[in-house]
Protein backbone atom coordinates (compact mmCIF):
# COMPACT_ATOMS: atom_id res chain seq x y z
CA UNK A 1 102.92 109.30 93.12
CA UNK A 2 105.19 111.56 91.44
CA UNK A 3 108.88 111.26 92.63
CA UNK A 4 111.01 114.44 92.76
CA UNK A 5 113.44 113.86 95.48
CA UNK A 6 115.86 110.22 96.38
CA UNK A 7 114.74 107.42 95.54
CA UNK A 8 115.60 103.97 97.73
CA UNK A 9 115.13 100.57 95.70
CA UNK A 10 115.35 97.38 98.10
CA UNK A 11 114.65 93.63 97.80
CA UNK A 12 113.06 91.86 101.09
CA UNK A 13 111.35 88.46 98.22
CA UNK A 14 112.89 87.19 95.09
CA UNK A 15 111.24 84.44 92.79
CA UNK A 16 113.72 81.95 92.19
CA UNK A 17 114.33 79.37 88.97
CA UNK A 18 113.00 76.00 90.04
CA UNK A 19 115.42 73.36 89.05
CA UNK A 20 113.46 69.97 90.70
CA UNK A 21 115.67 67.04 91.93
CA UNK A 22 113.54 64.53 93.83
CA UNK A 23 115.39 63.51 96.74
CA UNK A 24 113.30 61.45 99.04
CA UNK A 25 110.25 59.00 98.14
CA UNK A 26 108.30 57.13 100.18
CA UNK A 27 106.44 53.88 98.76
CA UNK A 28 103.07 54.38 96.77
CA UNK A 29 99.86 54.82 98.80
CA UNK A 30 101.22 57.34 101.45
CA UNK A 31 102.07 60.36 102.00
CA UNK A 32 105.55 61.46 100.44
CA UNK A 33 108.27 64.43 100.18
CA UNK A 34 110.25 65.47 97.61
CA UNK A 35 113.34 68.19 98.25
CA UNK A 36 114.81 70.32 95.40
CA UNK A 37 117.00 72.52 95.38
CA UNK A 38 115.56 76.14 93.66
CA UNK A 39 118.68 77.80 93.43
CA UNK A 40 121.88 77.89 95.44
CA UNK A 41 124.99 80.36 96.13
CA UNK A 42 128.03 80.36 97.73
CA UNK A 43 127.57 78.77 101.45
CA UNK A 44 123.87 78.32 100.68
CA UNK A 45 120.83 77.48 99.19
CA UNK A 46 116.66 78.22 98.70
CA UNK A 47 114.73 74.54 98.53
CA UNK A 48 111.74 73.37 98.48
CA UNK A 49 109.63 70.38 99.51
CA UNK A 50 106.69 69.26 98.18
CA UNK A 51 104.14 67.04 100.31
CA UNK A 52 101.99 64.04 98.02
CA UNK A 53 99.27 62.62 99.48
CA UNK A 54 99.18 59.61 97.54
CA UNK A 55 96.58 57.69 99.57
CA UNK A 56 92.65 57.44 98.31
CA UNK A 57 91.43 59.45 100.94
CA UNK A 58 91.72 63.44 102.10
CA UNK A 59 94.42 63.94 105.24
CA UNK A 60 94.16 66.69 107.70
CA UNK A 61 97.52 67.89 108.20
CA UNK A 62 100.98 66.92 108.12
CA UNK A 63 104.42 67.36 109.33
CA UNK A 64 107.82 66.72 107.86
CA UNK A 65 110.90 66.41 109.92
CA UNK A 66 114.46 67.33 107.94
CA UNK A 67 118.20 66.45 109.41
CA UNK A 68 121.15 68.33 108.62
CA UNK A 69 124.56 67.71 108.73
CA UNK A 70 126.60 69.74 111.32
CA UNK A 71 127.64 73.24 110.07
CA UNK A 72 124.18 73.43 108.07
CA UNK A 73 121.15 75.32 109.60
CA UNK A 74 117.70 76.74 108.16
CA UNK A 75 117.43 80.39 108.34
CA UNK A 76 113.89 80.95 107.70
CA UNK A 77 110.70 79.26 105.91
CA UNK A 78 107.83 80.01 104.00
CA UNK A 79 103.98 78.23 103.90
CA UNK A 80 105.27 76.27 106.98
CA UNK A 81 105.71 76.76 110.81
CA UNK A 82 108.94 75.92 111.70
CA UNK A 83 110.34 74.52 114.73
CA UNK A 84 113.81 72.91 115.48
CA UNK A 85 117.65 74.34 115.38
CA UNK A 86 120.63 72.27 115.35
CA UNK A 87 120.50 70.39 112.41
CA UNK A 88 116.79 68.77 113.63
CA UNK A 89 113.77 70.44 112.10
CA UNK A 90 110.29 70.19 111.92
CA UNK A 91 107.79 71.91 109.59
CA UNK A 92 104.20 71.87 109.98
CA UNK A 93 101.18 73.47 107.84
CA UNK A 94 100.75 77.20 107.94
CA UNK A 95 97.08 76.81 108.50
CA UNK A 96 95.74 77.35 105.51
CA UNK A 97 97.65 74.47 103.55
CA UNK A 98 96.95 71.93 106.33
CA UNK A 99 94.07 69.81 104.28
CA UNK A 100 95.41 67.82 101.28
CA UNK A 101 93.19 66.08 99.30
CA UNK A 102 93.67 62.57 97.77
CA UNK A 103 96.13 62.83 94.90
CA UNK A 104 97.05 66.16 95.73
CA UNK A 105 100.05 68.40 97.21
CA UNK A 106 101.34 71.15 99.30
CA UNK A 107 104.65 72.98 99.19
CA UNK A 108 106.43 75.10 101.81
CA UNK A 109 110.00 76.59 101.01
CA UNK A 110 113.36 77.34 103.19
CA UNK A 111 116.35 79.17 103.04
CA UNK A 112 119.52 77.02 104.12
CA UNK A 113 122.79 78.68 105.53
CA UNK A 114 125.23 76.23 104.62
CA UNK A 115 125.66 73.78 101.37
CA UNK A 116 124.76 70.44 103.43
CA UNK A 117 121.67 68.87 102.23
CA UNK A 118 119.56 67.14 103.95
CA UNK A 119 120.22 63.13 105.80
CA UNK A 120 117.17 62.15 106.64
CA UNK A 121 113.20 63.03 106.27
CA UNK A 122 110.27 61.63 108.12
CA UNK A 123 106.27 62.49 106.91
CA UNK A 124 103.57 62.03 109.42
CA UNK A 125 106.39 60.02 111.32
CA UNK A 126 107.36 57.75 108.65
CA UNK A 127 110.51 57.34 107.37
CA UNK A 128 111.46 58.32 103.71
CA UNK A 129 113.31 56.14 101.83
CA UNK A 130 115.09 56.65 98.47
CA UNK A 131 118.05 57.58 97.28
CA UNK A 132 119.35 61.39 97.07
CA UNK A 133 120.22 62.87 93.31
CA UNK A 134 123.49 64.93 93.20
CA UNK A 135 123.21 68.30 94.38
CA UNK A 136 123.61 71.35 91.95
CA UNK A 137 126.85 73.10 91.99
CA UNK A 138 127.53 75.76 94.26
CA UNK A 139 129.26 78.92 93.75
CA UNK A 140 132.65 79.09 95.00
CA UNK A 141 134.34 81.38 93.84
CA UNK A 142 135.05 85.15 95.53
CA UNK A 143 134.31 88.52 93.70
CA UNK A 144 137.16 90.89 93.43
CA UNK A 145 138.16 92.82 96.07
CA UNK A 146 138.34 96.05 94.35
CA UNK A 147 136.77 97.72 91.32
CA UNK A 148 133.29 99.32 90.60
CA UNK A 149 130.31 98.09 91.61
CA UNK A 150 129.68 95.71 88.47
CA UNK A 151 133.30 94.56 88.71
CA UNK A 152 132.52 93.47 91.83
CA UNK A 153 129.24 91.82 91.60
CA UNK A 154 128.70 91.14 87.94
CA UNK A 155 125.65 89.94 87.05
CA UNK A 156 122.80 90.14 89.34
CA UNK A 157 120.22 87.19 90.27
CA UNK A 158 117.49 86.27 92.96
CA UNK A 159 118.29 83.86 95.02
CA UNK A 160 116.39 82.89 97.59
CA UNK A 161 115.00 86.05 99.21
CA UNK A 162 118.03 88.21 98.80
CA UNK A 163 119.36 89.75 95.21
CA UNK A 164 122.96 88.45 95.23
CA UNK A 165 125.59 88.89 92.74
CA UNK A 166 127.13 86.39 89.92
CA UNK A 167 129.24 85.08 93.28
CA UNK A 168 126.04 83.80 94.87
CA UNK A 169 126.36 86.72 97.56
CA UNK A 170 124.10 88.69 98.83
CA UNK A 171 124.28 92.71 98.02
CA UNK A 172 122.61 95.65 99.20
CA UNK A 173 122.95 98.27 95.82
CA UNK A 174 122.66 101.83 96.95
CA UNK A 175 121.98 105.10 94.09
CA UNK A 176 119.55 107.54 92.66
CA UNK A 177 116.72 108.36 90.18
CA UNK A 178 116.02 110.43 87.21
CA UNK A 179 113.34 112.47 87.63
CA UNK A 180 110.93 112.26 84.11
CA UNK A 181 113.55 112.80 81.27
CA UNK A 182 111.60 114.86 79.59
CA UNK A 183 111.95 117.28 82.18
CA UNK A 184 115.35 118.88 83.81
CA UNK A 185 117.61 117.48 81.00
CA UNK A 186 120.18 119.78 82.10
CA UNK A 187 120.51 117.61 85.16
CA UNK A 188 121.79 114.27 83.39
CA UNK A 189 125.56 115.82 82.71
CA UNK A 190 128.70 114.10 81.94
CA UNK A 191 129.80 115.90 85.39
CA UNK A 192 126.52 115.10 87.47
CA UNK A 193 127.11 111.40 86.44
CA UNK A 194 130.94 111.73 87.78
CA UNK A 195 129.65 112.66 91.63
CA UNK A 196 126.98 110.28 91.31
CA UNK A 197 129.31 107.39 90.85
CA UNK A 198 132.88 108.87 91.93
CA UNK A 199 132.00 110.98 95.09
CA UNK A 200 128.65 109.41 96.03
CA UNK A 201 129.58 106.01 95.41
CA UNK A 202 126.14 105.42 94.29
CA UNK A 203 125.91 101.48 92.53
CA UNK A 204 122.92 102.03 90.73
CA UNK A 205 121.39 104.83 88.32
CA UNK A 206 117.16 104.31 87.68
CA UNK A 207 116.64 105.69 84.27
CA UNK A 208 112.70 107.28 84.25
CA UNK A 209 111.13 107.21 81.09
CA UNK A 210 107.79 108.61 81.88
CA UNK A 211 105.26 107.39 79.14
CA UNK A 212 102.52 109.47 78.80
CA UNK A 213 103.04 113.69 80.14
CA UNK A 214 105.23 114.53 77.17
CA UNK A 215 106.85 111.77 77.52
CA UNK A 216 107.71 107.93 75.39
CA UNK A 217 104.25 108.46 73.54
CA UNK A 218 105.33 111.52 72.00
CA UNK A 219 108.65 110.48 70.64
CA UNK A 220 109.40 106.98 70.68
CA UNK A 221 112.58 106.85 68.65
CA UNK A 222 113.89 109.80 70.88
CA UNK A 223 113.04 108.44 74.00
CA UNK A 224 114.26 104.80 74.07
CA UNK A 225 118.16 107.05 72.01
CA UNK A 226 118.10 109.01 75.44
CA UNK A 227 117.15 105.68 77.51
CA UNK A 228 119.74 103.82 75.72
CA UNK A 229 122.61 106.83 75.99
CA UNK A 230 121.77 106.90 80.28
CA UNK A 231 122.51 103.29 80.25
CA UNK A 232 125.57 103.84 78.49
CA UNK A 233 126.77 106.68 80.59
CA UNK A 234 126.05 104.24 83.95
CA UNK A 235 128.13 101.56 82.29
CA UNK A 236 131.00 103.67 81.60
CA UNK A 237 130.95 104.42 85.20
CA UNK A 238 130.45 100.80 86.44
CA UNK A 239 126.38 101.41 87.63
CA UNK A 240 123.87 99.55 87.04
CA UNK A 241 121.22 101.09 85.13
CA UNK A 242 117.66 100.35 86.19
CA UNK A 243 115.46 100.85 83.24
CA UNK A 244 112.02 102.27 84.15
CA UNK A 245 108.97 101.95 81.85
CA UNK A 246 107.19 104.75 84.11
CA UNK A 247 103.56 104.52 83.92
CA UNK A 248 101.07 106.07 85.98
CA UNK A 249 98.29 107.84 84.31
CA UNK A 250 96.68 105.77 82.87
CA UNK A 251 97.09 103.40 85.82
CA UNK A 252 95.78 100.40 83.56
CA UNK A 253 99.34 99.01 82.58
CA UNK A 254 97.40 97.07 79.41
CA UNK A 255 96.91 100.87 78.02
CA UNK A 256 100.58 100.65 77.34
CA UNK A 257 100.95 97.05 76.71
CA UNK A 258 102.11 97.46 72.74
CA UNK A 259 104.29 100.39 73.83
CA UNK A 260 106.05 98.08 76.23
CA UNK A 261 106.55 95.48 74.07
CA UNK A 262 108.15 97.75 71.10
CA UNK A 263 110.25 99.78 73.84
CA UNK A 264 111.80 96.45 75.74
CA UNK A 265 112.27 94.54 72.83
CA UNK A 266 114.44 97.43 71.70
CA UNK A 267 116.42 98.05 74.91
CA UNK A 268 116.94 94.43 75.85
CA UNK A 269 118.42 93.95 72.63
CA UNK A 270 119.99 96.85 72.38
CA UNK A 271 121.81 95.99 76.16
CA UNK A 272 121.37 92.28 76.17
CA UNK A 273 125.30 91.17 76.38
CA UNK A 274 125.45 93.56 79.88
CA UNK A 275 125.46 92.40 83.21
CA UNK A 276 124.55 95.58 84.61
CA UNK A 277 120.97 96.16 83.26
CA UNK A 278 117.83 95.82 85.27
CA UNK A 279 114.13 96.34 83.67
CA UNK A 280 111.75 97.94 85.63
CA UNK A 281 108.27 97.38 83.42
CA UNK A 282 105.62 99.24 85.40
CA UNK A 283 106.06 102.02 87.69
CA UNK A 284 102.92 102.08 89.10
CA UNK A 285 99.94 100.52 88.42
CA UNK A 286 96.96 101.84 90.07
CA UNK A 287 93.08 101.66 89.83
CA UNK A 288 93.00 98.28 88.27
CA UNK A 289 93.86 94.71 89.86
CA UNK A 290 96.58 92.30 90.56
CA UNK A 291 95.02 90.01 87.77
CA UNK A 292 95.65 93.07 85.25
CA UNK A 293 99.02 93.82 86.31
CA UNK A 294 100.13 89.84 85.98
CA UNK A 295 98.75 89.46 82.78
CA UNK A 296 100.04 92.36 81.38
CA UNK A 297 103.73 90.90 83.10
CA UNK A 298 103.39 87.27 81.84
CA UNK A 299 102.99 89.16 78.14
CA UNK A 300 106.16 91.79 79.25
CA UNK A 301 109.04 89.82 80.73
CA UNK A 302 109.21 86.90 77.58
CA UNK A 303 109.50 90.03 75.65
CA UNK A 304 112.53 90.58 77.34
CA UNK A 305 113.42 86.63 77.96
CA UNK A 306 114.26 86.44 74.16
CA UNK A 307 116.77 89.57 73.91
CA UNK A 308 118.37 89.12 77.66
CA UNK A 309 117.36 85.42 79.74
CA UNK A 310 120.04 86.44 82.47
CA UNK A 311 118.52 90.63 83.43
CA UNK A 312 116.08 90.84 86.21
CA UNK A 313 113.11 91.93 86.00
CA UNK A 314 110.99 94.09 88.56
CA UNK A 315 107.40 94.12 88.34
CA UNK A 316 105.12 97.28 89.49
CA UNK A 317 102.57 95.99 91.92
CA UNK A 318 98.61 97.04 93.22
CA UNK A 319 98.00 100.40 94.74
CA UNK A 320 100.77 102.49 93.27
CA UNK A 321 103.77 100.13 94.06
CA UNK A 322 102.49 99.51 97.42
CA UNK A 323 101.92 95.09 97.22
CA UNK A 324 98.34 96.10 96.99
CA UNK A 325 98.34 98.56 100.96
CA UNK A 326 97.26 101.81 99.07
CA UNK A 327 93.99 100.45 97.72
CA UNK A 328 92.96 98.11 100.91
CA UNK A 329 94.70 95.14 99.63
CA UNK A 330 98.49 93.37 100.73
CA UNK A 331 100.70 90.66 98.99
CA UNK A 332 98.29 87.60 99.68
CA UNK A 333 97.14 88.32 96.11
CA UNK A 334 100.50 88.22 94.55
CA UNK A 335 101.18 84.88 96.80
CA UNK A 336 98.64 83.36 95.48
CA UNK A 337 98.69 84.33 91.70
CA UNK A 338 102.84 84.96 91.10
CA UNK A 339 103.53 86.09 87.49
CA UNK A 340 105.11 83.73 85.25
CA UNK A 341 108.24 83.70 85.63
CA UNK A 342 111.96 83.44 87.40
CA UNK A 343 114.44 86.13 88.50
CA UNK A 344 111.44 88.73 88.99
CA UNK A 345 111.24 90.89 91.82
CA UNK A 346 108.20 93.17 92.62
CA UNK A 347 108.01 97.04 93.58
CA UNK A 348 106.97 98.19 96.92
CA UNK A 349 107.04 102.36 96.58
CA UNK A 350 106.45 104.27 99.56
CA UNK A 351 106.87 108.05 101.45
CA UNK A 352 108.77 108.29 104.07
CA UNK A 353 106.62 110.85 105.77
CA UNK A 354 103.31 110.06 105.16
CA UNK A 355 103.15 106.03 104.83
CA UNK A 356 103.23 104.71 108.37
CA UNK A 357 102.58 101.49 110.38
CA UNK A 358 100.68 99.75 108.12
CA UNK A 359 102.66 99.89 105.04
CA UNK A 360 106.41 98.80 106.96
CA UNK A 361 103.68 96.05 108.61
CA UNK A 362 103.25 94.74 105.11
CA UNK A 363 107.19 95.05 103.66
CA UNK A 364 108.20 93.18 107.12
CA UNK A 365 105.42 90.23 106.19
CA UNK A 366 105.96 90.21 102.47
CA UNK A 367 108.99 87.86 103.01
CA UNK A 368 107.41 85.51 105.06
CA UNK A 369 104.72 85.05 102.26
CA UNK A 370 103.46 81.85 100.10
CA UNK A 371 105.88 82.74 96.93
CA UNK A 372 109.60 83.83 97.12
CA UNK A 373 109.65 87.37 95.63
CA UNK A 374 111.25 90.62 95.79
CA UNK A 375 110.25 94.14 97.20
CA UNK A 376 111.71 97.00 95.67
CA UNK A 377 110.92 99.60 97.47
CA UNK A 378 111.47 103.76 96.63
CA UNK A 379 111.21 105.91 99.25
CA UNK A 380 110.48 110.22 99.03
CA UNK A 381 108.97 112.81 100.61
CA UNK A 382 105.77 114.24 99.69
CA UNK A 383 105.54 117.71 98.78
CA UNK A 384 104.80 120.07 101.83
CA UNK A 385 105.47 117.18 104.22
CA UNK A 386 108.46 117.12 106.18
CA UNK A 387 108.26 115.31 108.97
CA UNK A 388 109.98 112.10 107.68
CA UNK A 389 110.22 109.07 110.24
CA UNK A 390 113.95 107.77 109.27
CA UNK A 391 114.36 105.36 112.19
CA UNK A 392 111.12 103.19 111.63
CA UNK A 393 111.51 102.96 107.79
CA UNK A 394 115.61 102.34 108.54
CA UNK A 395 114.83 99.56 111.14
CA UNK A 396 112.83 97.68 107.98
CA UNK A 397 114.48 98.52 105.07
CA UNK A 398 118.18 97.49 107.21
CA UNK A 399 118.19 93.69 106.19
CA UNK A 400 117.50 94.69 102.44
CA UNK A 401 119.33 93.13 100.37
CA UNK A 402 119.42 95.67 97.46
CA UNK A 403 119.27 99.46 98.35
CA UNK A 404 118.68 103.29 96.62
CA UNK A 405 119.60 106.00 98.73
């Protein structure tokens, strides 16, 4: 889908750095639970617990029940049914992770509001036992209360199922795409810049690099000079700069696999000491499967680990962008075979107009799903449509965490 008008980038899933403290233990030859703590921000935290069945034989469900200290509540779950509020919870299998077999494991995830962890922890009805490890640190400290929007926020992360800023907060970033820059280069002025960030207040500037019509293929050298110069131009202005490695036909991201890994190994080093830069390394697959479009990521993003370990990373999805919707598919597959790696969101695209029900059905699930991850999702009108249904996609997109408008 070609995108000439606004474009709206949001995050509903974020996959988080795992960073495993075991913090309760039953004895050997039962069932167990183990808590970590994934990643954690100011006032909260994303954990995780992992079920053993340690026994000899296969069990046919499960349930583990978590205390909190007062002041300390979960706000929602993930490969679990939860129950409880108060501090007293109770977590139960999803359905399909209900069976574990002998010497093997579950998981189900939570996001806590709060930095109490938890007091006490019961599996199948037996008590855990053990000793708890010392939580990670937590982010105290406050952003500045004025300044641009990377003065403010700094360098962006996932954390739990929100992008939040180096502050462990939450933010919603609101801006605007390039078209292709090989075409309208008149647009991309000193001046144009100025309202974008000065009267618009936009946060965020996408930088499109198409890759094939006249674009990256034909001029490599030029290409990533006039990537690099946008991303200047945004920093000078305090934006982030989203960089976009724009495919779409071919849909097959592999057919540009080499070309990805020359063009981000250049960028990332070329921006790797900024906190404002975000790398966006497939627009939009299409035609080909989620299998293709992870293994073409897993050989992307440690191109860019090496240059910049700290820049997030958003990965182009099934189906144009759309978590898998446009080609009869939904998220399930990305749940069940994540990419490999941490602080990587993935791209939901949609129009406003002419994707309905179905597709803000799948955005409003995605976070509910198997794997933390994160839905960016860009929003235009199709040509000769204009019937655009603002309300619906507004009721969705409002408890985004990261926004462009």
């Amino acid at each position: 889908m070609k995108r000439r008008t606004a474009t709206v980038l949001t995050t509903v899933l974020a996959v988080a750095a795992a960073s495993t403290a075991a913090f309760f233990a039953l004895p050997a030859s039962a069932e167990t639970a183990a808590f970590a703590v994934q990643s954690s921000w100011n006032n909260g935290y994303q954990a995780q617990v992992t079920v053993n069945n340690n026994t000899s034989s296969q069990i046919s469900t499960w349930k583990v029940e978590l205390t909190f200290p007062a002041g300390t509540s979960v706000t929602q779950s993930w490969s679990a049914t939860q129950a409880g509020s108060g501090g007293a919870y109770t977590f139960t299998p999803a359905g399909w992770n209900a069976t574990i077999a002998a010497g093997a494991s579950t998981s189900f995830g939570f996001i806590v509001s709060g930095a109490g962890r938890p007091t006490s922890c019961l599996v199948n009805g037996q008590a855990c036992t053990g000793t708890t490890n010392p939580s990670p640190s937590v982010t105290t400290s406050a952003p500045p209360a004025t300044g641009n929007p990377v003065q403010v926020n700094g360098q962006l992360k996932v954390c739990g199922t929100k992008l939040c800023n180096e502050h462990g907060q939450a933010v919603q970033l609101k801006g605007m795409s390039t078209h292709g820059l090989q075409w309208f280069p008149n647009c991309y002025t000193d001046a144009s810049l100025d309202v974008l960030a000065k009267e618009w207040s936009a946060d965020l500037l996408r930088i499109s690099m198409y890759v094939q019509e006249q674009g990256y293929e034909t001029d490599p050298a030029g290409f990533t000079n006039r990537v690099n110069n946008l991303v200047e131009e945004a920093t000078e202005r305090g934006m982030y700069a989203l960089i976009d490695f724009h495919i779409l036909t071919p849909g097959d991201p592999a057919y540009n696999l080499e070309r990805a890994k020359t063009f981000f190994a250049q960028v990332s080093a070329r921006h790797a000491n900024k906190k404002n830069v975000i790398y966006e390394i497939a627009n939009e697959p299409n035609g080909v499967s989620w299998a293709q479009i992870k293994n073409y990521a897993d050989q992307v993003i440690p191109v860019i680990r090496g240059n910049d370990p700290d820049g997030v990373v958003i990965v182009g999805t099934r189906g144009w962008s759309s978590l898998g919707v446009s080609e009869g598919s939904n998220s399930s597959e990305i749940v069940n075979n994540p990419v490999s790696a941490s602080n990587v969101m993935y791209a939901f695209h949609y129009y406003a107009a002419s994707h309905k029900d179905n597709y803000r059905a799948e955005v409003e699930r995605a976070p509910n799903s198997n794997v933390n991850g994160s839905v960016v999702s860009t929003t235009a009108t199709s040509p000769g449509r204009s019937t655009v249904n603002r309300p619906a996609w507004r009721i969705v997109l409002t408890p985004a965490s990261c926004r462009l408008a």
